[in-house]
C-alpha atoms as a PDB file:
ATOM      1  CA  UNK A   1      15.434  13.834 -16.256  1.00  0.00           C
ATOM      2  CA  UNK A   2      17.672  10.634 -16.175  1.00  0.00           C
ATOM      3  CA  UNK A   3      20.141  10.188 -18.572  1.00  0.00           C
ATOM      4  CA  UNK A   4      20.897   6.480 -19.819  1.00  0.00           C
ATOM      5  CA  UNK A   5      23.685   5.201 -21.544  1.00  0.00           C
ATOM      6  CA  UNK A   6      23.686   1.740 -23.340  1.00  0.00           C
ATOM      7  CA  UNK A   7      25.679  -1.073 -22.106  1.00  0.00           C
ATOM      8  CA  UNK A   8      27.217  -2.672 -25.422  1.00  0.00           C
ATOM      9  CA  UNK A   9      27.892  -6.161 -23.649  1.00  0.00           C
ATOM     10  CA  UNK A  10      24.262  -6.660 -23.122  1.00  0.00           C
ATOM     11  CA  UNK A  11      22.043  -4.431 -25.472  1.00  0.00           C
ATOM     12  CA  UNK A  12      22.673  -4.441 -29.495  1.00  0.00           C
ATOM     13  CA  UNK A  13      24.211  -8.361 -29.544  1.00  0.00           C
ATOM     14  CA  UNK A  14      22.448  -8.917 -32.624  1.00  0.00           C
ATOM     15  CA  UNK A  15      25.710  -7.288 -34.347  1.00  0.00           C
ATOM     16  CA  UNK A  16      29.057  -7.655 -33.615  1.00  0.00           C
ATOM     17  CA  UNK A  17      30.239  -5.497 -30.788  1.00  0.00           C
ATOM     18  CA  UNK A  18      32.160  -2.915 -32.570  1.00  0.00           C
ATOM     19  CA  UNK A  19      29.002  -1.786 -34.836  1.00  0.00           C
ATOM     20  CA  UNK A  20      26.863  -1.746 -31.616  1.00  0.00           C
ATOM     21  CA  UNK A  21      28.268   2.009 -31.220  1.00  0.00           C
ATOM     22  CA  UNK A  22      26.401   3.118 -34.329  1.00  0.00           C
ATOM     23  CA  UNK A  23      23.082   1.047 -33.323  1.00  0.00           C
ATOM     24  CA  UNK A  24      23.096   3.210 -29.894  1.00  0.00           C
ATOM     25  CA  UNK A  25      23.482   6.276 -31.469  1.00  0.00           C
ATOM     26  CA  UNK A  26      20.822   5.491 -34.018  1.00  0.00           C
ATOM     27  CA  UNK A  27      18.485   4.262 -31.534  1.00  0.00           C
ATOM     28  CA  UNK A  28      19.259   7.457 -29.365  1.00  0.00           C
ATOM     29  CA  UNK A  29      21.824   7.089 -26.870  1.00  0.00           C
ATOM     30  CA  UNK A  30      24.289   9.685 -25.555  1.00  0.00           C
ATOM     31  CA  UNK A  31      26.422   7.522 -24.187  1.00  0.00           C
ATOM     32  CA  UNK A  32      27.666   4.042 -24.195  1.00  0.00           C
ATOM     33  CA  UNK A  33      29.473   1.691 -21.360  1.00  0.00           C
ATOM     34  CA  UNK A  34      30.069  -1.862 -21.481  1.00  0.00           C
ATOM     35  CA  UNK A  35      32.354  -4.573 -19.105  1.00  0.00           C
ATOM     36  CA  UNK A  36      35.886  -4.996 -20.997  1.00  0.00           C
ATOM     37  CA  UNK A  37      37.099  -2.729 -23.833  1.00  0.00           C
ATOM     38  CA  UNK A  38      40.630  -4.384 -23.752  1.00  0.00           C
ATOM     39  CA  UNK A  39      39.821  -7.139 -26.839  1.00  0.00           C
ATOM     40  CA  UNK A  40      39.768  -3.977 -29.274  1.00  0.00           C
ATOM     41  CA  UNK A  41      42.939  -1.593 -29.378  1.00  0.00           C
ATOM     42  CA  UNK A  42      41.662   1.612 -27.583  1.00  0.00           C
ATOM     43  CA  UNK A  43      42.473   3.577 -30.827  1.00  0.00           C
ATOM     44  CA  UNK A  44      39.420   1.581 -32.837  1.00  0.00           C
ATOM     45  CA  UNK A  45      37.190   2.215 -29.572  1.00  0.00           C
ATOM     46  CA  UNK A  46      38.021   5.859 -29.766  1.00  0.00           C
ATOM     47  CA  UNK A  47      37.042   6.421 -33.596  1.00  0.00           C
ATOM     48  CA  UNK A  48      33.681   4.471 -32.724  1.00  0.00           C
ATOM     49  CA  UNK A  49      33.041   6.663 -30.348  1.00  0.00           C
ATOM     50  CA  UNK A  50      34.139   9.519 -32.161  1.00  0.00           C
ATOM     51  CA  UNK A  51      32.344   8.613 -35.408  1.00  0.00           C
ATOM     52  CA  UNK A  52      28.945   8.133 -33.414  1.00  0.00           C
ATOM     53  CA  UNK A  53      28.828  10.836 -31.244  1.00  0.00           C
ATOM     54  CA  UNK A  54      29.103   9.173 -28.335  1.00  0.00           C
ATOM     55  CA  UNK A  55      30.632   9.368 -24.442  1.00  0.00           C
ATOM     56  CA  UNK A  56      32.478   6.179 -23.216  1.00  0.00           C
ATOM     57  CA  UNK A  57      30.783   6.803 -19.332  1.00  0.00           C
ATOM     58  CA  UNK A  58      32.660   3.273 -17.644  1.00  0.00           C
ATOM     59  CA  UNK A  59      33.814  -0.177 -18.011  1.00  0.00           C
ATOM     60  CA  UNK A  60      35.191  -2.766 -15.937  1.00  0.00           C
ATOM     61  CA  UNK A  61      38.935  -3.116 -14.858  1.00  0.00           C
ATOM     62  CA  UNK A  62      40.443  -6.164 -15.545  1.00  0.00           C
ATOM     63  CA  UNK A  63      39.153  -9.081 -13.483  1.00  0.00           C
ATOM     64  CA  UNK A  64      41.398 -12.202 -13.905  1.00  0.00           C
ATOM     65  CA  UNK A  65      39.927 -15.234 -16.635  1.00  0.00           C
ATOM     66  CA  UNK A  66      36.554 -14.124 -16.990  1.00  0.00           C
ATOM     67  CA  UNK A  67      35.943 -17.339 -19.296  1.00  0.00           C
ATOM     68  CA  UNK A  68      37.125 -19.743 -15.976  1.00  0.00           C
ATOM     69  CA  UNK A  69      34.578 -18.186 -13.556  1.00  0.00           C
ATOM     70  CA  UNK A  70      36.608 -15.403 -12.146  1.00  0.00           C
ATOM     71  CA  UNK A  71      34.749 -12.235 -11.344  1.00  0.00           C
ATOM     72  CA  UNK A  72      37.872 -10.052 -10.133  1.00  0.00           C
ATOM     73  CA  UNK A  73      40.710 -10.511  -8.281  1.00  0.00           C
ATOM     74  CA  UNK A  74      40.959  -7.150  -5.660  1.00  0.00           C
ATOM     75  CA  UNK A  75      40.156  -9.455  -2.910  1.00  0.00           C
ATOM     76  CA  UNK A  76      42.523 -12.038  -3.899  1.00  0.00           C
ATOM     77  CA  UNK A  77      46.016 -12.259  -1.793  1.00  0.00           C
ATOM     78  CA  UNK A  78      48.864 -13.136  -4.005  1.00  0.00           C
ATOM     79  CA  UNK A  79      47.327 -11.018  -7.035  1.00  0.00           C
ATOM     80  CA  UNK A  80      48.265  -8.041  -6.023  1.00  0.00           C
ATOM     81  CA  UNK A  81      50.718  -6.948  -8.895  1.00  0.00           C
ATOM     82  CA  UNK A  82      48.347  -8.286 -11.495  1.00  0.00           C
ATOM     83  CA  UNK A  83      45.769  -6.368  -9.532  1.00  0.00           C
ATOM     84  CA  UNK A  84      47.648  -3.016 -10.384  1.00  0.00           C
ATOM     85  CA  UNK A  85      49.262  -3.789 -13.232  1.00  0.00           C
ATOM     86  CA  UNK A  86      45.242  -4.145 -14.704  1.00  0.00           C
ATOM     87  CA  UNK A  87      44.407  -0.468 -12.838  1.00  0.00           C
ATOM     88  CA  UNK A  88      47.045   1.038 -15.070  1.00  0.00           C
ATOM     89  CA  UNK A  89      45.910  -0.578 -18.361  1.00  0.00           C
ATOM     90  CA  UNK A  90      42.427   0.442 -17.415  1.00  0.00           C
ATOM     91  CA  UNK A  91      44.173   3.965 -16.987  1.00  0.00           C
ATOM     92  CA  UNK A  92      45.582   3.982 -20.695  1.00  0.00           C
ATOM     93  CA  UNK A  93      42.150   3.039 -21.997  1.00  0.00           C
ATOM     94  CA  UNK A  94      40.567   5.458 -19.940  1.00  0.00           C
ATOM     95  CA  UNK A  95      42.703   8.353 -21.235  1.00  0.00           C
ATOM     96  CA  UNK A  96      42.301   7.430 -24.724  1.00  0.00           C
ATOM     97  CA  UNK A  97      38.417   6.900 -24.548  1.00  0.00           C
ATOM     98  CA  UNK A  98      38.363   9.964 -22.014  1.00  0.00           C
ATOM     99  CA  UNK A  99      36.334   7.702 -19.346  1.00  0.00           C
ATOM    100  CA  UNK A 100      35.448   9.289 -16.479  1.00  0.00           C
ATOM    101  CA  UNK A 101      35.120   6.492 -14.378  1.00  0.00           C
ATOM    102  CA  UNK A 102      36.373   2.693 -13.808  1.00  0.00           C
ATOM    103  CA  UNK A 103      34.088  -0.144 -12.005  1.00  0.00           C
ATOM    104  CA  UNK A 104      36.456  -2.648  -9.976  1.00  0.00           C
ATOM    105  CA  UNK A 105      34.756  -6.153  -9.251  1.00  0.00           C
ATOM    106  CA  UNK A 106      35.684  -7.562  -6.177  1.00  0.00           C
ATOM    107  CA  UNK A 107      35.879 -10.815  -6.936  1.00  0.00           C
ATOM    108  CA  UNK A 108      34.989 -14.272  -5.212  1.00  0.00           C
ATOM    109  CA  UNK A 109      35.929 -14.864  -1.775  1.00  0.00           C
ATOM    110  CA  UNK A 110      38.999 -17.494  -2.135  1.00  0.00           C
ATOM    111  CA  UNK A 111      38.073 -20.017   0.521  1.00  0.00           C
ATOM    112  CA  UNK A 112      40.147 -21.239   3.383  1.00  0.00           C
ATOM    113  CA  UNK A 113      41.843 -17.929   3.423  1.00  0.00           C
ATOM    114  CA  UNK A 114      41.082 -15.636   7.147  1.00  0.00           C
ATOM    115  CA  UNK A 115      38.309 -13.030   5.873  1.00  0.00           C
ATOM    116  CA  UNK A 116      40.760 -10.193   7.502  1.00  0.00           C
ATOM    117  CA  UNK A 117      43.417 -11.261   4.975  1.00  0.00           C
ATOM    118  CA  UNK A 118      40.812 -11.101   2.181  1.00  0.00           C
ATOM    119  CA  UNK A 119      39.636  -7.467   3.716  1.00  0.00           C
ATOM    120  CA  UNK A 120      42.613  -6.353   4.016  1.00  0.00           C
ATOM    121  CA  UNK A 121      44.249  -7.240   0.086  1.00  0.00           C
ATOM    122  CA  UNK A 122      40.671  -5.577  -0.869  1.00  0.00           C
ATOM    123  CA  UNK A 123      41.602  -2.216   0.877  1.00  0.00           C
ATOM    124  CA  UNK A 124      45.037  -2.163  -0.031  1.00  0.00           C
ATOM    125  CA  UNK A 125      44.064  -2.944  -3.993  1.00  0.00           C
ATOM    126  CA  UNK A 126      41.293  -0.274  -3.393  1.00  0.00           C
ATOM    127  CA  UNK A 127      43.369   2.288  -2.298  1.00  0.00           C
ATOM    128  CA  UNK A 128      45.965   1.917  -4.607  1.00  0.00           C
ATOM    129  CA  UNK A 129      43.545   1.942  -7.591  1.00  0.00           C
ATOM    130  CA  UNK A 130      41.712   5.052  -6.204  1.00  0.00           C
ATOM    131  CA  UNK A 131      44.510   7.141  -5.541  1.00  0.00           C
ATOM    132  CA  UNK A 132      46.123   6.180  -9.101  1.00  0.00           C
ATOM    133  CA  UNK A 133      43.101   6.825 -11.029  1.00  0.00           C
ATOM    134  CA  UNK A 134      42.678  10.214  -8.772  1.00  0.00           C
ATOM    135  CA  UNK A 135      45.535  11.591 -10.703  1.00  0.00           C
ATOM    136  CA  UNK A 136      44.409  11.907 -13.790  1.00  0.00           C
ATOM    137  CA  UNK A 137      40.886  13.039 -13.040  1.00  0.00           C
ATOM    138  CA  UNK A 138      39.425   9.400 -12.944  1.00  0.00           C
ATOM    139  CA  UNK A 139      36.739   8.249 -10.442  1.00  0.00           C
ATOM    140  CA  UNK A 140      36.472   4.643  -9.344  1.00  0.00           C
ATOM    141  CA  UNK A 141      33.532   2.472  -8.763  1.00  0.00           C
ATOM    142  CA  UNK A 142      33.637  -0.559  -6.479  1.00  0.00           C
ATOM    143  CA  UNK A 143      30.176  -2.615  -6.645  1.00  0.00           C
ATOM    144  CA  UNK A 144      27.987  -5.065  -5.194  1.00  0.00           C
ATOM    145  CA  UNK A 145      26.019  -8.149  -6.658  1.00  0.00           C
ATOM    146  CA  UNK A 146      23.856 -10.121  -5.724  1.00  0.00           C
ATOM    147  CA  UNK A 147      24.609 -13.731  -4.268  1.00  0.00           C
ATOM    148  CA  UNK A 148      21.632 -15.294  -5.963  1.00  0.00           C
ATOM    149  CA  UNK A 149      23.077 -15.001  -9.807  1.00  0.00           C
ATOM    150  CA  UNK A 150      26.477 -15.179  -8.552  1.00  0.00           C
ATOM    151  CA  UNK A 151      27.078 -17.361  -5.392  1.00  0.00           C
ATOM    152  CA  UNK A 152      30.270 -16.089  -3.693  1.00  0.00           C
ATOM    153  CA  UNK A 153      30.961 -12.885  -4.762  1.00  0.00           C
ATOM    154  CA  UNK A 154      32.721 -11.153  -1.865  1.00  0.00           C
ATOM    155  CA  UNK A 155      30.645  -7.552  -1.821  1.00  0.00           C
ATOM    156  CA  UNK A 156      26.901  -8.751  -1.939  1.00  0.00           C
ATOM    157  CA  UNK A 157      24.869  -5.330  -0.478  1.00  0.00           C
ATOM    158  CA  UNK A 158      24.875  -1.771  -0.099  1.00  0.00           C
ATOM    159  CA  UNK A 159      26.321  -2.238   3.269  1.00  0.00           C
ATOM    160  CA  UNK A 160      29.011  -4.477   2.357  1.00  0.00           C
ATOM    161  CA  UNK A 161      29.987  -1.661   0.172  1.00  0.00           C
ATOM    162  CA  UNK A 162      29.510   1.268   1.672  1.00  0.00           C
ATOM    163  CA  UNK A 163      31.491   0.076   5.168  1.00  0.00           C
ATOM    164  CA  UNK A 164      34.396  -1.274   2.836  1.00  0.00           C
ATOM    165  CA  UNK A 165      34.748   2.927   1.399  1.00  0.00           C
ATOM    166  CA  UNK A 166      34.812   3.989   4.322  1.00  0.00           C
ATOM    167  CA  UNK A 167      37.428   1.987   5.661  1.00  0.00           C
ATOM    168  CA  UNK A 168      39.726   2.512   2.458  1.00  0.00           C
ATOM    169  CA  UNK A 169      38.592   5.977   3.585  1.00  0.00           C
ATOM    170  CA  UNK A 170      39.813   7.516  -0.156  1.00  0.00           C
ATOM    171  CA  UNK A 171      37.646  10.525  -1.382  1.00  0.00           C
ATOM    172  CA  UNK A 172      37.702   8.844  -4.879  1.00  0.00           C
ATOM    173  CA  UNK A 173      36.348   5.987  -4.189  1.00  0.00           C
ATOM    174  CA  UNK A 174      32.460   5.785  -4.706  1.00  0.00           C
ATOM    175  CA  UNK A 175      29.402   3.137  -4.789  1.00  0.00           C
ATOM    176  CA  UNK A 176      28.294   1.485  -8.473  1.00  0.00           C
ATOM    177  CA  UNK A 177      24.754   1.004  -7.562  1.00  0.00           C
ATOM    178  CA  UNK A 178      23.402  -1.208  -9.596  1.00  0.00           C
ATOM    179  CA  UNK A 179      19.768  -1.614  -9.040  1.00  0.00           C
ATOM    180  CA  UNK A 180      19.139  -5.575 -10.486  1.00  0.00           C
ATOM    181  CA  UNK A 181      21.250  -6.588  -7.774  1.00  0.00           C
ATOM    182  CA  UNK A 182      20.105  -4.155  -5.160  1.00  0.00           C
ATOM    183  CA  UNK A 183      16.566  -5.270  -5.507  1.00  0.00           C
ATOM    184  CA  UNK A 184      17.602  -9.043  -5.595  1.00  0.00           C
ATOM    185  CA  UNK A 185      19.702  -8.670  -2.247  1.00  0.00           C
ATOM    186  CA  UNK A 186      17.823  -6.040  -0.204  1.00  0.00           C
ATOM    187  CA  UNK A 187      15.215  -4.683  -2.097  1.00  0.00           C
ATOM    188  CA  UNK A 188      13.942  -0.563  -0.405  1.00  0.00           C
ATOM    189  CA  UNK A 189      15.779   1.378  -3.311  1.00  0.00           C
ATOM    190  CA  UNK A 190      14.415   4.321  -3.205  1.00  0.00           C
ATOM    191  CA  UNK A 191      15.131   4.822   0.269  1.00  0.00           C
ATOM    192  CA  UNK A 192      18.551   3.376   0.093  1.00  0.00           C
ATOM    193  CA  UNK A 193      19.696   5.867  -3.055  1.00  0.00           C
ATOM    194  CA  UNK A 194      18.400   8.436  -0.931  1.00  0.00           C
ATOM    195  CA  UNK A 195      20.576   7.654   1.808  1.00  0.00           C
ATOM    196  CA  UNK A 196      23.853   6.888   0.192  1.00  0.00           C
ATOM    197  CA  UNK A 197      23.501   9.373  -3.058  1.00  0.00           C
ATOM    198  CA  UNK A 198      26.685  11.376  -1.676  1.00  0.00           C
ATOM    199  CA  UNK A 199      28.408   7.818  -2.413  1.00  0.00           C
ATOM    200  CA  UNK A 200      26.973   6.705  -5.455  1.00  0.00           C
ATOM    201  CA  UNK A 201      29.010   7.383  -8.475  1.00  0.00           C
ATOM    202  CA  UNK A 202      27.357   5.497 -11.118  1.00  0.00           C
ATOM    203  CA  UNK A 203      23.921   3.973 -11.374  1.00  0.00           C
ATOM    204  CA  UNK A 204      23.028   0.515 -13.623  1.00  0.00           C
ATOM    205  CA  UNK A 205      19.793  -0.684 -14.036  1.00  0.00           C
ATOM    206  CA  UNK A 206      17.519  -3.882 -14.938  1.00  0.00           C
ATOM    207  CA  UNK A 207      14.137  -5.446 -13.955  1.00  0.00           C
ATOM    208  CA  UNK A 208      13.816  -8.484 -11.648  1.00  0.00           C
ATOM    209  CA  UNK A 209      12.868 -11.105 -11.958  1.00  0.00           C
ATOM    210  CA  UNK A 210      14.634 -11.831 -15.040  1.00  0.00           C
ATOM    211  CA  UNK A 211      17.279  -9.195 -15.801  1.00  0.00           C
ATOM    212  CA  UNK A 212      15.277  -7.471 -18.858  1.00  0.00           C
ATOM    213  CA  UNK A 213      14.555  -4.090 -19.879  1.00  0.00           C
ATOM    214  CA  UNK A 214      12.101  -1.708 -17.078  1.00  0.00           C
ATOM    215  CA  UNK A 215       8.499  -2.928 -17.116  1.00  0.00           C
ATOM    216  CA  UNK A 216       9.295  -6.361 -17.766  1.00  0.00           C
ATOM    217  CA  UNK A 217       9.094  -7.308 -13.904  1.00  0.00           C
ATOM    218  CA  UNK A 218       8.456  -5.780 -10.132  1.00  0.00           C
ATOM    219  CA  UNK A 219      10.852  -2.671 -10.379  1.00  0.00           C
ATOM    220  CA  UNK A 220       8.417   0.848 -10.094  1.00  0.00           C
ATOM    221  CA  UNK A 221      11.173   2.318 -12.457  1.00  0.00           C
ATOM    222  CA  UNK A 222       8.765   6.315 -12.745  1.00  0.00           C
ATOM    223  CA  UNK A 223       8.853   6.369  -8.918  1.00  0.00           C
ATOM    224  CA  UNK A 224      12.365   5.544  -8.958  1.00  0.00           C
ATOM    225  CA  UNK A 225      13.678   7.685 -11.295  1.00  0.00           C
ATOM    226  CA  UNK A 226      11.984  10.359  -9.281  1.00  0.00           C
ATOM    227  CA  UNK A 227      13.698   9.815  -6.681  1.00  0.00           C
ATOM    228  CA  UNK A 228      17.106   9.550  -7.838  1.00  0.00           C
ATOM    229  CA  UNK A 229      16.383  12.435  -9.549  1.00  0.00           C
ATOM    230  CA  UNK A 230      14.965  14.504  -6.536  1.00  0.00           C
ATOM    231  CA  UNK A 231      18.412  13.213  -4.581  1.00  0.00           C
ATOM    232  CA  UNK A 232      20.651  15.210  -7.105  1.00  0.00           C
ATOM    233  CA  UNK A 233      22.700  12.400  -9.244  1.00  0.00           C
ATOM    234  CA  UNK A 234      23.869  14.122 -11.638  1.00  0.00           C
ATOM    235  CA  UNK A 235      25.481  11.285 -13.929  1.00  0.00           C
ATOM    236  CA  UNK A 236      24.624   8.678 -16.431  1.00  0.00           C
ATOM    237  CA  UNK A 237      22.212   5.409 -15.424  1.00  0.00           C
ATOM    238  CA  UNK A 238      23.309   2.241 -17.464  1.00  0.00           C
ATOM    239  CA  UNK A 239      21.100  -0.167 -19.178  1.00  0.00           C
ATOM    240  CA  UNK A 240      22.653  -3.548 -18.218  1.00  0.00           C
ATOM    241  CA  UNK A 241      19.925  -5.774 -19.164  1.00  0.00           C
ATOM    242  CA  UNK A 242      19.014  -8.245 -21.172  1.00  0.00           C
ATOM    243  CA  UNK A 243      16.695  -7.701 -24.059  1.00  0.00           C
ATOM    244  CA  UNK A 244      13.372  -9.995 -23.777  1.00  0.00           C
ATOM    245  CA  UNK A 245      12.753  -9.983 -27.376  1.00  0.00           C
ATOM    246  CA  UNK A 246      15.749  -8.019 -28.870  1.00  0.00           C
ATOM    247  CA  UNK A 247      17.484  -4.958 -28.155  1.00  0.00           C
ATOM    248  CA  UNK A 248      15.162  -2.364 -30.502  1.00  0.00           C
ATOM    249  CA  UNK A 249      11.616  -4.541 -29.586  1.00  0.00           C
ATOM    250  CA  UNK A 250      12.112  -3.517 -26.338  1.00  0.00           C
ATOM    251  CA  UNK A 251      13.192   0.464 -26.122  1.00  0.00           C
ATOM    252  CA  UNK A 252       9.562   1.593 -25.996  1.00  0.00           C
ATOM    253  CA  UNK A 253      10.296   2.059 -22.203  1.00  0.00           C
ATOM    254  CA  UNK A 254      12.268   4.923 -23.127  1.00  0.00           C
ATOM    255  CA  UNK A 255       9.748   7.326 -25.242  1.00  0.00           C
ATOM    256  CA  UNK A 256       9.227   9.032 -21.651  1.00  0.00           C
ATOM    257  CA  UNK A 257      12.654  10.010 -20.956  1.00  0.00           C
ATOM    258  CA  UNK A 258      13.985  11.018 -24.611  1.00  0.00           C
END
């Protein structure tokens, strides 16, 4: 049976974001993840959590100026130091939410820059964050999106992704498969989380087209939670849509798996 967690940057935005936590809980989630937690001292995070009954599964490291159009800077030569100097405030968050796992976004290939130069600042960033994080118990996620919603991104497919691990070639580095993007780039996802389920470390979901909540679009979700299921994941899947008509309306997909 899957296990979701709510994804307070998209779901519950009717409130403001620190009394989402009790509006998962309430509506029945285990478990809550979300893109940033650094806007809110870690210590206010923690009681939310805490006072809701709730596990903090991931969030984002840092990715540069989010409000400029930056979608991470591990591919980016020359921001290297703010590169780890992000991994180890992730780190202090982690500890204090006890995380068990960080999502790095690649970022935008910078332009007029050789793509071995770009490769190579990713797998250097990479490894450093992976074998950092490794230390105190901490997995790391590296994902892919899809080129359609964001033009440019650097890791666009499963491939992209999967080749890039195992050049860093770092046993704690896995795949966030998120399947919105998945099925906007490449589409064959059950056969693909088959495949590369020794890789995957965390799972995020929405229905395309649009981005909503499962049965909104094209997505079998039944036959694909099967599936993941029948490959062994054992972790959390993350609801990273957005709500069609509100976050509550649109739960009813859920009665089956509560």
């Amino acid at each position: 049976m899957p296990k979701f967690s709510a994804n307070l940057t998209l779901l519950f935005t009717e409130v403001d974001f620190p009394d989402r936590f009790e509006k998962a809980a309430k509506a029945g989630f285990k478990a809550v993840e979300y893109m940033f937690p650094y806007s809110w001292p870690a210590a206010e995070l923690a009681e939310k959590l805490e006072e809701n009954g709730l596990k903090q599964v991931l969030y984002n490291l840092p990715a540069g100026d989010w409000e400029a159009g930056e979608r991470g800077i591990a591919c980016l030569p020359g921001r290297e130091q703010e590169f780890r100097e992000g991994v180890l405030l992730a780190l202090e968050y982690a500890k204090a939410l006890r995380c068990p796992a960080l999502n790095c976004l690649a970022g935008l290939t910078p332009p007029n820059l050789p793509r071995e130069q770009v490769m190579e600042t990713l797998k250097n960033n990479l490894e450093f964050a992976a074998r950092t994080l490794e230390k105190e118990g901490v997995k790391l996620m590296v994902e892919a999106l899809n080129s359609k919603d964001i033009p440019g991104f650097h890791l666009v497919g499963s491939k992209d992704v999967i080749d890039l691990i195992h050049e860093v070639g770092h046993s704690n580095l896995f795949f966030q498969y998120d399947i919105y993007h998945m099925q906007r780039m490449e589409g064959d996802l059950v056969n693909t989380l088959r495949a590369l389920m020794d890789r995957i470390g965390h799972i995020q979901l929405a229905d395309n087209p649009g981005r909503h909540e499962p049965g909104t679009g094209e997505i079998h979700f039944a036959n694909l939670f099967r599936a993941i299921d029948e490959a062994g994941y054992p972790g959390w899947i993350g609801c990273e849509y957005n709500p069609a008509a509100g976050t509550e309306a649109g739960l009813g997909w859920l009665d089956s798996y509560r």
